[in-house]
Protein backbone atom coordinates (compact mmCIF):
# COMPACT_ATOMS: atom_id res chain seq x y z
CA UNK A 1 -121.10 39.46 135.99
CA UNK A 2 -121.83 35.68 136.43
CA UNK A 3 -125.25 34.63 137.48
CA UNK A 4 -126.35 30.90 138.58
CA UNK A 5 -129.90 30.07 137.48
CA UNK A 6 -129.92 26.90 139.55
CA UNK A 7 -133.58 25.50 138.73
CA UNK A 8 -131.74 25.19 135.03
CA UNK A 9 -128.45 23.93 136.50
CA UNK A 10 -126.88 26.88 134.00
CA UNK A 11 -124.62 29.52 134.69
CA UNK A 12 -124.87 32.98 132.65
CA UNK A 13 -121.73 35.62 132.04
CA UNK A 14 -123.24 39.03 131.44
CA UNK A 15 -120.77 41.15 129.66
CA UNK A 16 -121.24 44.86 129.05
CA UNK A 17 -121.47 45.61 125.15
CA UNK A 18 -119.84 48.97 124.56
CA UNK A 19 -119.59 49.25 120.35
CA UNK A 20 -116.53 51.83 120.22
CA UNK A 21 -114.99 49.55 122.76
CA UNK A 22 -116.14 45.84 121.64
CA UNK A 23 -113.99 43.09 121.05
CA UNK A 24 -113.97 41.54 117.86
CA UNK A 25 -115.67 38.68 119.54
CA UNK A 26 -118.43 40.69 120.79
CA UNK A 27 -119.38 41.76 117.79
CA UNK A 28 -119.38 38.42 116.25
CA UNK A 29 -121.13 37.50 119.12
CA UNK A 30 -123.80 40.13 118.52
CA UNK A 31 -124.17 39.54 114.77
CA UNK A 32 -124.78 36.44 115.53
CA UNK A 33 -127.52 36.73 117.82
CA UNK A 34 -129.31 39.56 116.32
CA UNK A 35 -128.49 38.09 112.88
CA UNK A 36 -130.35 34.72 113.63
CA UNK A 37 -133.17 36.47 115.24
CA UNK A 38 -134.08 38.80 112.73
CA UNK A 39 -134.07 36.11 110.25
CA UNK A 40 -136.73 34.05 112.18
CA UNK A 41 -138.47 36.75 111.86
CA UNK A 42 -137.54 37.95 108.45
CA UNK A 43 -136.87 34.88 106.49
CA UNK A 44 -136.59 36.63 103.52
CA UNK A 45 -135.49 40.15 104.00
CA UNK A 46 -131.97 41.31 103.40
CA UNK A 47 -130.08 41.29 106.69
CA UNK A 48 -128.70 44.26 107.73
CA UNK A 49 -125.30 45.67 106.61
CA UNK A 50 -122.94 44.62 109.49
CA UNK A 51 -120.78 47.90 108.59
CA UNK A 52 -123.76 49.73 108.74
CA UNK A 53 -125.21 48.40 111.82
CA UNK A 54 -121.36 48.91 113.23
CA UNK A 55 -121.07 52.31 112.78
CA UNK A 56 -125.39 52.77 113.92
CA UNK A 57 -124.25 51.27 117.45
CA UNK A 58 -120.86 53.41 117.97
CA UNK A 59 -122.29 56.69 117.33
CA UNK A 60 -123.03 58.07 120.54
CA UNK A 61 -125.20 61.15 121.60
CA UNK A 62 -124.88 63.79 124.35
CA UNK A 63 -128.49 63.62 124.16
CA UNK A 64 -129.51 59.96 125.47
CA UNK A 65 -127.57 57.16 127.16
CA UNK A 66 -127.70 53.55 125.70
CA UNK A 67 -126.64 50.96 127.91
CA UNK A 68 -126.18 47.51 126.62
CA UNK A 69 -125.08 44.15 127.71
CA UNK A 70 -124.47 40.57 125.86
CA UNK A 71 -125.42 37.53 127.92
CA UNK A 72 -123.26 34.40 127.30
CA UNK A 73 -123.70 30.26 128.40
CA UNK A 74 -120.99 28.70 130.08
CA UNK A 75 -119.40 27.95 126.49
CA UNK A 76 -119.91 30.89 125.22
CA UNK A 77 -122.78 30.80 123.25
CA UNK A 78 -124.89 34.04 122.75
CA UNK A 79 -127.84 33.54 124.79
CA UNK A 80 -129.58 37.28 125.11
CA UNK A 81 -128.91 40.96 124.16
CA UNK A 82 -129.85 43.53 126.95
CA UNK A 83 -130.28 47.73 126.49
CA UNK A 84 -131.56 50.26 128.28
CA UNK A 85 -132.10 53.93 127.16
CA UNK A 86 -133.08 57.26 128.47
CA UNK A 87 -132.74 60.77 127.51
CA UNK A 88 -129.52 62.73 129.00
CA UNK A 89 -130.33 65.67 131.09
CA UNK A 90 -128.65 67.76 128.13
CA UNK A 91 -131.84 66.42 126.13
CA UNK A 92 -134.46 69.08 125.61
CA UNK A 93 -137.05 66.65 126.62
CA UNK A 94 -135.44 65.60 129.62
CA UNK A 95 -137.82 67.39 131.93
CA UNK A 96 -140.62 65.91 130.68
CA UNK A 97 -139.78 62.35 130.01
CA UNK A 98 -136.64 62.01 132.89
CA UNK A 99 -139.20 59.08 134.82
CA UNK A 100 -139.27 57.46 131.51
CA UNK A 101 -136.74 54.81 130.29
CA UNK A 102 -136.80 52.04 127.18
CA UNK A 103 -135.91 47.93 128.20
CA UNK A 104 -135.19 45.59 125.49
CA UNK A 105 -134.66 41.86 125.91
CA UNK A 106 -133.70 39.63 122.82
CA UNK A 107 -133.19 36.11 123.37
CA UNK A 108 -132.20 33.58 121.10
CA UNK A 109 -135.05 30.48 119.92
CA UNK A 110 -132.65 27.43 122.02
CA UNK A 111 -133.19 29.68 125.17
CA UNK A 112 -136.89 30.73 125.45
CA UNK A 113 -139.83 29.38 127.70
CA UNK A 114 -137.10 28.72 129.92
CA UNK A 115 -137.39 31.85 132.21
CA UNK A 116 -134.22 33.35 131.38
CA UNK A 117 -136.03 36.39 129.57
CA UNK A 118 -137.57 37.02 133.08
CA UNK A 119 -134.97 36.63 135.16
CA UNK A 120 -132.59 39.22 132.73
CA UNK A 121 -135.62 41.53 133.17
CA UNK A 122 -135.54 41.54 136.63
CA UNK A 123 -132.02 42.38 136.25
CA UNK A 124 -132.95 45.32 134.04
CA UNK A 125 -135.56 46.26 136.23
CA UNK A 126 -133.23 46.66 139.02
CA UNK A 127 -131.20 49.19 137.11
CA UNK A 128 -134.25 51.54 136.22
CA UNK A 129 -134.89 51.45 140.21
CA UNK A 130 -131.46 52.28 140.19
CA UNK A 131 -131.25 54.98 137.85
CA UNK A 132 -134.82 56.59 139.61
CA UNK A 133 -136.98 55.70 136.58
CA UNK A 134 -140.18 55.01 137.86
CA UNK A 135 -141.93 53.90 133.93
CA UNK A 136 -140.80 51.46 131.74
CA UNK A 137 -141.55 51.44 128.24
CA UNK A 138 -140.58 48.46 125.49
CA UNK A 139 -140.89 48.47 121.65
CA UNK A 140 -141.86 45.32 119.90
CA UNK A 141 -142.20 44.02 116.58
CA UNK A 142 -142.35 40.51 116.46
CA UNK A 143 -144.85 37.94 117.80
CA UNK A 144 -142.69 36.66 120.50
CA UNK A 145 -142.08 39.95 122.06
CA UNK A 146 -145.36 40.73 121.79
CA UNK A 147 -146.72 37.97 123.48
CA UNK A 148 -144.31 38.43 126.42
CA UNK A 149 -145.26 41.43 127.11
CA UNK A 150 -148.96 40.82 127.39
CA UNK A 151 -148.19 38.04 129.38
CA UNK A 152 -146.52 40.55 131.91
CA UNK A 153 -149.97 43.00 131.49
CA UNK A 154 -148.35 45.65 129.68
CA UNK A 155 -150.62 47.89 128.62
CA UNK A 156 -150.47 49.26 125.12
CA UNK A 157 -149.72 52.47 124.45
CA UNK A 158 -149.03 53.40 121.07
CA UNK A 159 -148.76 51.14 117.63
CA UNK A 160 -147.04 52.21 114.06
CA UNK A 161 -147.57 50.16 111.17
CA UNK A 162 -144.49 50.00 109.02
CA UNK A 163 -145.49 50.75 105.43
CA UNK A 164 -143.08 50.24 102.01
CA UNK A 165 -143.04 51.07 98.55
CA UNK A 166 -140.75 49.89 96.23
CA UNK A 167 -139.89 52.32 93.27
CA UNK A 168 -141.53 50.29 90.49
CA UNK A 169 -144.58 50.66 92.03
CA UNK A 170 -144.95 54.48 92.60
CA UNK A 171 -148.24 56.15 91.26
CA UNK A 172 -146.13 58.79 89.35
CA UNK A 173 -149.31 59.35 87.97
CA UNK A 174 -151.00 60.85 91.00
CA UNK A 175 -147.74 62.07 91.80
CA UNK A 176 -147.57 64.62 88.40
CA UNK A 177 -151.56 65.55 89.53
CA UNK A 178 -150.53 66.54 93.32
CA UNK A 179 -147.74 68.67 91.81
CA UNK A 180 -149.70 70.23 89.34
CA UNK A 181 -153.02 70.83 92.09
CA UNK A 182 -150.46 72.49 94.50
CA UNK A 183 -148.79 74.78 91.93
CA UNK A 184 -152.14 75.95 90.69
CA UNK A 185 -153.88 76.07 94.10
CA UNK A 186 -151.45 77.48 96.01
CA UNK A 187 -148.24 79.08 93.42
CA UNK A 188 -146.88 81.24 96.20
CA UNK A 189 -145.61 78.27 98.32
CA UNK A 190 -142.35 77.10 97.92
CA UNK A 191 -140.36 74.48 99.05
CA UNK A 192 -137.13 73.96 99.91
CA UNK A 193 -134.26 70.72 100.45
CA UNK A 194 -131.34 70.96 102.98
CA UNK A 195 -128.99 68.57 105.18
CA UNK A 196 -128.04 71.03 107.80
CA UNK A 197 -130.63 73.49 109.01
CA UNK A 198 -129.96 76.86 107.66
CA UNK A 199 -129.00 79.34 110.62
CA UNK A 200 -131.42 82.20 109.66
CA UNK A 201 -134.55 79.51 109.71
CA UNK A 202 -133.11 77.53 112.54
CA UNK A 203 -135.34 78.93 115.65
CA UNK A 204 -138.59 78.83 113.50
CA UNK A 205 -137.79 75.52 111.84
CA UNK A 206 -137.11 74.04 115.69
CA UNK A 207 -140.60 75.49 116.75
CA UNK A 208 -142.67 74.39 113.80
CA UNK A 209 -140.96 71.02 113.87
CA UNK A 210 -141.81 70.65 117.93
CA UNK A 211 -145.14 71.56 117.26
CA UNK A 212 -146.19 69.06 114.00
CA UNK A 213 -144.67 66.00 115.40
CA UNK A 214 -146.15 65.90 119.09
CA UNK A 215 -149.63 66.71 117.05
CA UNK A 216 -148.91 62.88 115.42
CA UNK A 217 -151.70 60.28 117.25
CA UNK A 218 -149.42 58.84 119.80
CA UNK A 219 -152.13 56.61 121.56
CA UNK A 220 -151.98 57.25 125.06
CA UNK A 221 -147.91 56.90 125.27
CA UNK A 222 -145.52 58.82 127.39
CA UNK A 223 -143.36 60.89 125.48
CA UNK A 224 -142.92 64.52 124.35
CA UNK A 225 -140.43 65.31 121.43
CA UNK A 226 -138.78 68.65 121.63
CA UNK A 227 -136.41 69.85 119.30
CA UNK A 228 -133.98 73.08 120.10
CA UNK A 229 -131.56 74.62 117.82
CA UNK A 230 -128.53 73.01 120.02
CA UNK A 231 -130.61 69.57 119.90
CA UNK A 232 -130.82 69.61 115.96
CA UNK A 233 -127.46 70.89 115.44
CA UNK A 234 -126.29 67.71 117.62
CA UNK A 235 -128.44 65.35 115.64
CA UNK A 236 -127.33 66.56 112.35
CA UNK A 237 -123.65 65.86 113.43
CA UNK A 238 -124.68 62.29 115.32
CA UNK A 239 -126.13 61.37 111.64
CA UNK A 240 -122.75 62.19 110.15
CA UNK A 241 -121.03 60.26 112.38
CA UNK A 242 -123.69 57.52 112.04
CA UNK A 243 -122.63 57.62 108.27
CA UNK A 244 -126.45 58.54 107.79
CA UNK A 245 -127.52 61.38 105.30
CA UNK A 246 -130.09 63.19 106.48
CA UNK A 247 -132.55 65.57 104.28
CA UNK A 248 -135.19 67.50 104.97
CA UNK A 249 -137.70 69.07 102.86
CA UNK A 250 -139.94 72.34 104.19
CA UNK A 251 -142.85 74.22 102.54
CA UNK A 252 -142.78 77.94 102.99
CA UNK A 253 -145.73 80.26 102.73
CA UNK A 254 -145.53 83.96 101.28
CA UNK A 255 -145.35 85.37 104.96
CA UNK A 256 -142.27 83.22 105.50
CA UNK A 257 -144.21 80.65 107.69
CA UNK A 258 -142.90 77.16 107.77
CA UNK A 259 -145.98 75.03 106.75
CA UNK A 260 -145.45 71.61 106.45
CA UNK A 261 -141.45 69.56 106.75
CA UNK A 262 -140.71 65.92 105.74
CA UNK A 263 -137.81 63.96 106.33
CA UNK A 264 -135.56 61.16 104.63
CA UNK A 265 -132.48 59.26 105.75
CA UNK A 266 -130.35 57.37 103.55
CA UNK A 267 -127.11 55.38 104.51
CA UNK A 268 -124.43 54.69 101.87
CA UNK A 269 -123.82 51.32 102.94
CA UNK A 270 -127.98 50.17 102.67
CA UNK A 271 -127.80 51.98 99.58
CA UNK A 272 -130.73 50.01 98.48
CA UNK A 273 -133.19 51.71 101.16
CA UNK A 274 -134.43 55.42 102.29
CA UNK A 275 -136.41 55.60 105.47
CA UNK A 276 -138.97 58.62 105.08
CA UNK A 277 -139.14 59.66 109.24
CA UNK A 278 -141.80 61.80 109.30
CA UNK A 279 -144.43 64.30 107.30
CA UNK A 280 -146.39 66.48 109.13
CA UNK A 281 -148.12 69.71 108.24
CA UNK A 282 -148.74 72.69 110.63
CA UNK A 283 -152.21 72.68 112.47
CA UNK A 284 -153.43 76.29 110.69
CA UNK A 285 -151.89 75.29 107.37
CA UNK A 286 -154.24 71.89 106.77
CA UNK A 287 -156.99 71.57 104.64
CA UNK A 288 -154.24 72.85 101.51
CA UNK A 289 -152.67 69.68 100.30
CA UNK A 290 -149.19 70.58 101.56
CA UNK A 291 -148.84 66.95 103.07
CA UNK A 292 -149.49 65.46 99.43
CA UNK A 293 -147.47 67.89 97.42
CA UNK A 294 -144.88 67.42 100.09
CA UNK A 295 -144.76 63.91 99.69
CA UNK A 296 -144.58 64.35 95.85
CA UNK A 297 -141.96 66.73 96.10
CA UNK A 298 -139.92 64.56 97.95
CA UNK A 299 -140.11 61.48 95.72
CA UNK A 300 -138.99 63.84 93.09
CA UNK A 301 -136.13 64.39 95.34
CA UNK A 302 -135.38 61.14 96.13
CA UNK A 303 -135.34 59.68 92.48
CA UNK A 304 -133.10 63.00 91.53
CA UNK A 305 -130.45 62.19 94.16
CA UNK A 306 -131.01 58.52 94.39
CA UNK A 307 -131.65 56.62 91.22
CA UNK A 308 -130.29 52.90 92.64
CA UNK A 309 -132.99 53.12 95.87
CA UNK A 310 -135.11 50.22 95.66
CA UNK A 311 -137.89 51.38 98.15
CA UNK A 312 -138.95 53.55 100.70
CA UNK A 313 -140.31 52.82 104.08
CA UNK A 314 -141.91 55.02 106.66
CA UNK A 315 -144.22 54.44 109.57
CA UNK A 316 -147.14 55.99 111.35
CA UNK A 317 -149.91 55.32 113.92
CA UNK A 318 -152.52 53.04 112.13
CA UNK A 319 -155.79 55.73 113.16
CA UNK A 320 -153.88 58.22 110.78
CA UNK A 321 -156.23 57.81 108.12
CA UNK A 322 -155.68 61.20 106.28
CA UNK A 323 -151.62 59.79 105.61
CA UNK A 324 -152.74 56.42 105.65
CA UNK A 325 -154.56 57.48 102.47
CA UNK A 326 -151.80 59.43 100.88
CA UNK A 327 -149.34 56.66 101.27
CA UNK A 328 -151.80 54.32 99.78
CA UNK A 329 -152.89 56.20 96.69
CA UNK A 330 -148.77 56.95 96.29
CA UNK A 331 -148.68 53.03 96.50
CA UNK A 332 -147.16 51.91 99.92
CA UNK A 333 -147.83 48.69 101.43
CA UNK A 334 -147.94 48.05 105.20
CA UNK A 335 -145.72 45.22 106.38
CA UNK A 336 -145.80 45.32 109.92
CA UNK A 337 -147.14 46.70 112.88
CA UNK A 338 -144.37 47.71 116.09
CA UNK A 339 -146.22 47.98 119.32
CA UNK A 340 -145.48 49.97 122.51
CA UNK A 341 -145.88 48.87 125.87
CA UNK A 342 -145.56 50.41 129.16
CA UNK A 343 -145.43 49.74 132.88
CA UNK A 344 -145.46 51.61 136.29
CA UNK A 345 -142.16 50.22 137.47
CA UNK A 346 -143.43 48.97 140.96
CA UNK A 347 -146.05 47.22 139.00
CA UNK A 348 -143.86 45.57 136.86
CA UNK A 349 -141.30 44.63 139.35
CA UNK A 350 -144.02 42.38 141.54
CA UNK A 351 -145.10 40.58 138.21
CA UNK A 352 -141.95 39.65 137.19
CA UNK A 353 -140.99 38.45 140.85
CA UNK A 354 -144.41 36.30 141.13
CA UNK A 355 -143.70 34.53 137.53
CA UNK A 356 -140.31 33.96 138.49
CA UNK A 357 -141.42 32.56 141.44
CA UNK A 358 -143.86 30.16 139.26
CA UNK A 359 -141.47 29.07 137.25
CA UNK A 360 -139.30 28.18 140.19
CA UNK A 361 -141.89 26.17 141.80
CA UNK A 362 -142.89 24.35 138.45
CA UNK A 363 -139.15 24.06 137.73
CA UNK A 364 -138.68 22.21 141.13
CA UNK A 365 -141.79 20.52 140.83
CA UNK A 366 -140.73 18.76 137.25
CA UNK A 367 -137.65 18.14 138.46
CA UNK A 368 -138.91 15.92 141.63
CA UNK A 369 -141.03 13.91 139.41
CA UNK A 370 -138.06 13.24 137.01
CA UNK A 371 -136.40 12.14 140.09
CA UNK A 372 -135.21 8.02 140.44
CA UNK A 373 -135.99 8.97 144.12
């Protein structure tokens, strides 16, 4: 698709990015962008494995749809990355969250403040219409993004600080007292590590799970997680094919009841890395100290099965004080905060038309000025 944005006397080649499908040039093209943008950001942070990131992309799920498009000069410079996603109607969520869909818009330093990000947004925004989303929803983490979307009055919705703790720096100290509180306190609950969900604890695990993480402070965002036994068994494979292993821990009471559950993914080619998803402990199970033995438990785990891991990251909602506290005391650090914005999509659609239409008019207007005429 070739587009003409004539108040910059530039033409732009949109090119649909599928990663099983890509060119070797659209990957490089890709790396390149996202590369050079993370780094701006970044400036000293290990860039992302490109095998790793690769194989992330290709993996596709039943469960959502990702669509994603690379936007090119006219000498073939990579100018923008475009993606939107939604949940499939095979997702369990998908009756809940089917008006909802996620934009992103990354465009590289040499082609900001020009009104290119709007005008790829508008092209976006035309394909929710299409598609019959009615609310838009975009994830930011840097300042740029941010800013962009408060200039368009997004209102938002949800934030998650990142937090990170490298492996010198764990309180094994408090970790040994948690351990030995929870065995003393409470000797009859167990806990138990798997990869794929055991079939016999499948249905509860799925219900428990459901219930713990849409307890999580989500701020006033849009979105219900709901996890099935088909839905889990799908992930489990989708992390396998992502070259991702997945492990989750669960505490079990004497009745059987699943109490608390914590996660951790680890990819073989960031070998240096383990993201801990999410802890959460069930609503009548609190008050116990299952989220801090869990936690201890798992970095037990984690420096069992993965000696070479340098750190750990995991995120949450900033007003989580009780984990906020745990992960402090364990020794995490908090790096960065991700916002969430969101949008009715009529809303949305007339602001991005009337700033276009500014920028036109200023566009023009410079232009006449320059002018020997």
């Amino acid at each position: 698709m070739k587009l003409n944005l004539e108040w910059l006397s530039i033409d732009l080649l949109l090119e649909e990015f599928i990663p099983r499908e890509a060119t070797d040039e659209l990957w490089q093209a890709y790396f390149n962008l996202s590369e050079s943008i993370f780094l701006e950001f970044n400036p000293n942070a290990r860039v992302p494995n490109r095998e790793a990131s690769k194989r992330l992309l290709s993996a596709t799920s039943p469960l959502y749809k990702v669509q994603r498009t690379i936007v090119f000069d006219e000498i073939r410079t990579p100018v923008a990355f475009l993606s939107i996603s939604y949940d499939t109607e095979l997702s369990p969520s998908y009756e809940h969250d089917q008006h909802l869909c996620q934009v992103n818009v990354r465009i590289a330093k040499a082609f900001r403040r020009k009104g290119i990000a709007l005008y790829l947004l508008k092209i976006l925004l035309d394909t929710v219409a299409f598609l019959e989303k009615d609310t838009v929803q975009a994830e930011v983490e840097n300042k740029v993004g941010k800013a962009f979307c408060k200039s368009l009055n997004g209102e938002l919705v949800h934030e998650e600080t990142q937090h990170r703790m490298y492996m010198e720096d764990v309180n094994w100290e408090i970790v040994e007292e948690w351990l030995a509180k929870g065995k003393e306190k409470f000797p009859d609950t167990t806990y138990e590590l798997f990869r794929d969900c055991p079939d016999t604890d499948i249905e509860a695990f799925c219900e428990t799970y459901t219930e713990i993480i849409n307890e999580r402070p989500t701020g006033e965002m849009e979105q219900t997680i709901i996890t099935t036994p088909e839905s889990r068994r799908v992930e489990e494979q989708n992390m396998k094919k992502k070259g991702i292993d997945w492990y989750t821990m669960i505490s079990r009471e004497k009745n059987g009841e699943i109490s608390a559950l914590t996660d951790l993914m680890h990819n073989l080619k960031e070998p240096h890395k383990i993201i801990q998803y999410f802890t959460g402990v069930s609503a009548k199970h609190r008050r116990k100290g299952l989220a801090k033995r869990i936690k201890a438990e798992m970095l037990i785990v984690i420096k069992k099965l993965f000696p070479d891991v340098e750190y750990i990251t995991t995120t949450m909602a900033p007003n989580n004080r009780p984990m906020m506290a745990i992960n402090e005391q364990l020794g995490f650090k908090s790096r960065k905060t991700t916002d969430m914005y969101q949008w009715a999509l009529p809303d949305l659609l007339k602001l991005v038309d009337d700033h276009l239409s500014s920028t036109k008019k200023k566009r023009n207007k410079d232009c006449q000025k320059d002018s020997p005429l």
